[in-house]
N, C-alpha and C. Protein backbone atom coordinates (compact mmCIF):
# COMPACT_ATOMS: atom_id res chain seq x y z
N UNK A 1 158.87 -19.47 69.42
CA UNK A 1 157.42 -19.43 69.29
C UNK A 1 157.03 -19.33 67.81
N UNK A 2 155.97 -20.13 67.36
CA UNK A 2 155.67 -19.94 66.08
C UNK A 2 154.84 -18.90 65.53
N UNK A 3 154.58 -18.09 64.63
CA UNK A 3 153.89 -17.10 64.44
C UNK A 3 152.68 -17.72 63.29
N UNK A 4 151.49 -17.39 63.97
CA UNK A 4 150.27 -18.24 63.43
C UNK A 4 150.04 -17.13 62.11
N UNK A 5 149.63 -17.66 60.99
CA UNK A 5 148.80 -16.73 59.98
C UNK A 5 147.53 -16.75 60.06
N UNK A 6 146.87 -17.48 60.42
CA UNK A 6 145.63 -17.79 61.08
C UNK A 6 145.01 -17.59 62.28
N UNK A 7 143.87 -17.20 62.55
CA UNK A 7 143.29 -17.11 64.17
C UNK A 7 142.97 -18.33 64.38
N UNK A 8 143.42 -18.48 65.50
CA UNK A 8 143.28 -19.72 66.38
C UNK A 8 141.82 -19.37 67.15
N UNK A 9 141.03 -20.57 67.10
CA UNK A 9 140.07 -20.57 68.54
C UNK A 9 140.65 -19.97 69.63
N UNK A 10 139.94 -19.92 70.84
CA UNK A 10 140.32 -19.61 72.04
C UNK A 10 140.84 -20.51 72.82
N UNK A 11 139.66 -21.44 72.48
CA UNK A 11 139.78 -22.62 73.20
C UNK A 11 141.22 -23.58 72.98
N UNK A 12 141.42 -23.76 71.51
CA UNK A 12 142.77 -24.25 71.03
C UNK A 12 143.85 -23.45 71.57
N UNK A 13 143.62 -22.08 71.67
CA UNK A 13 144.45 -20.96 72.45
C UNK A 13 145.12 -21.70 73.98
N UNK A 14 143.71 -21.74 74.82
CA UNK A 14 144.11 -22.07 75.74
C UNK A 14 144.56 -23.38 76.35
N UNK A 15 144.15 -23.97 75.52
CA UNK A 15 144.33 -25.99 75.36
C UNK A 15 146.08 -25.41 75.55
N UNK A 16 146.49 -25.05 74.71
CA UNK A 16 147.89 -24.99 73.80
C UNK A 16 148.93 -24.44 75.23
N UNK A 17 148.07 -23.16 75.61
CA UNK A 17 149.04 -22.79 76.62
C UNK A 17 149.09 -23.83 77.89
N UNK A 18 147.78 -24.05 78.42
CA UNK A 18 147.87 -24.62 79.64
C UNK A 18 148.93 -25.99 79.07
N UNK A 19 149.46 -26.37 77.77
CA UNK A 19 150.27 -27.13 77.64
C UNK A 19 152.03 -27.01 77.90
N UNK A 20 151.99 -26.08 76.92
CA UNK A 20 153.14 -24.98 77.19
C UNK A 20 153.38 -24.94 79.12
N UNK A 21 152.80 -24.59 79.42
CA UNK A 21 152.59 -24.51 80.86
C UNK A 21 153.44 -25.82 81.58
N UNK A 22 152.22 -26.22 81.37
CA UNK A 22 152.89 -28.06 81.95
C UNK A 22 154.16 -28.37 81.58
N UNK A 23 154.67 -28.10 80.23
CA UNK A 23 156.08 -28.28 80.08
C UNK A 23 157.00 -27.81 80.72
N UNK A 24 156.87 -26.46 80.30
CA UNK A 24 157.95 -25.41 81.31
C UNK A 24 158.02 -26.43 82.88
N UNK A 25 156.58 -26.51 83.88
CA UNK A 25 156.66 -26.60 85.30
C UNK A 25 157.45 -27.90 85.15
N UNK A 26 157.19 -29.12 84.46
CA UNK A 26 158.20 -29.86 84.17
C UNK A 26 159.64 -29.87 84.36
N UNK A 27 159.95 -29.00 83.54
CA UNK A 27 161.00 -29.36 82.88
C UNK A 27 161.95 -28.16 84.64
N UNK A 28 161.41 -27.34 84.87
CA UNK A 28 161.45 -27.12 86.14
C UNK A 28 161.40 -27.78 87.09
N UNK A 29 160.65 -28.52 87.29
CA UNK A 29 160.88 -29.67 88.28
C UNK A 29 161.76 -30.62 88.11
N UNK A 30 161.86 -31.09 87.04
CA UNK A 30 163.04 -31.91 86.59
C UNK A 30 164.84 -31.09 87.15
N UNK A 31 164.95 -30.21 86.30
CA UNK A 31 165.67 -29.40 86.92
C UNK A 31 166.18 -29.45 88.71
N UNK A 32 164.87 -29.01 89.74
CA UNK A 32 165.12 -29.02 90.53
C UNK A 32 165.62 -30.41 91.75
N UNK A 33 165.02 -31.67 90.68
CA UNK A 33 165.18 -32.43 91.71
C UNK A 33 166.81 -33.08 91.24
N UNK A 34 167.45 -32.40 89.88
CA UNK A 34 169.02 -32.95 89.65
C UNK A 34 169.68 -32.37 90.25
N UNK A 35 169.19 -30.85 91.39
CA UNK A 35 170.38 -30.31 92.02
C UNK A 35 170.46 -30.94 93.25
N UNK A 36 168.86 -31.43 93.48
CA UNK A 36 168.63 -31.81 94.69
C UNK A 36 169.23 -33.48 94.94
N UNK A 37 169.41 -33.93 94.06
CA UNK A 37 170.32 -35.50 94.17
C UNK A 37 171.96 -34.83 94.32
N UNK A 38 172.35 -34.06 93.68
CA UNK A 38 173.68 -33.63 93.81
C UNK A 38 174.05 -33.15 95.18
């Protein structure tokens, strides 16, 4: 995680996570469907 020196908006706050977000469930799903072909 990067450590901001600056305050971020909120809004950029939350833009950022709900991104973060999407990746992780991704990369989770991805995950789940290589055990699920195996």
């Amino acid at each position: 995680m990067r450590r901001r020196r600056f305050y971020e908006k909120p809004t950029e706050r939350r833009r950022r996570e709900r991104a973060e977000a999407i990746r992780r469930w991704r990369k989770l799903l991805k995950k789940k469907m290589e055990r699920d072909e195996l």
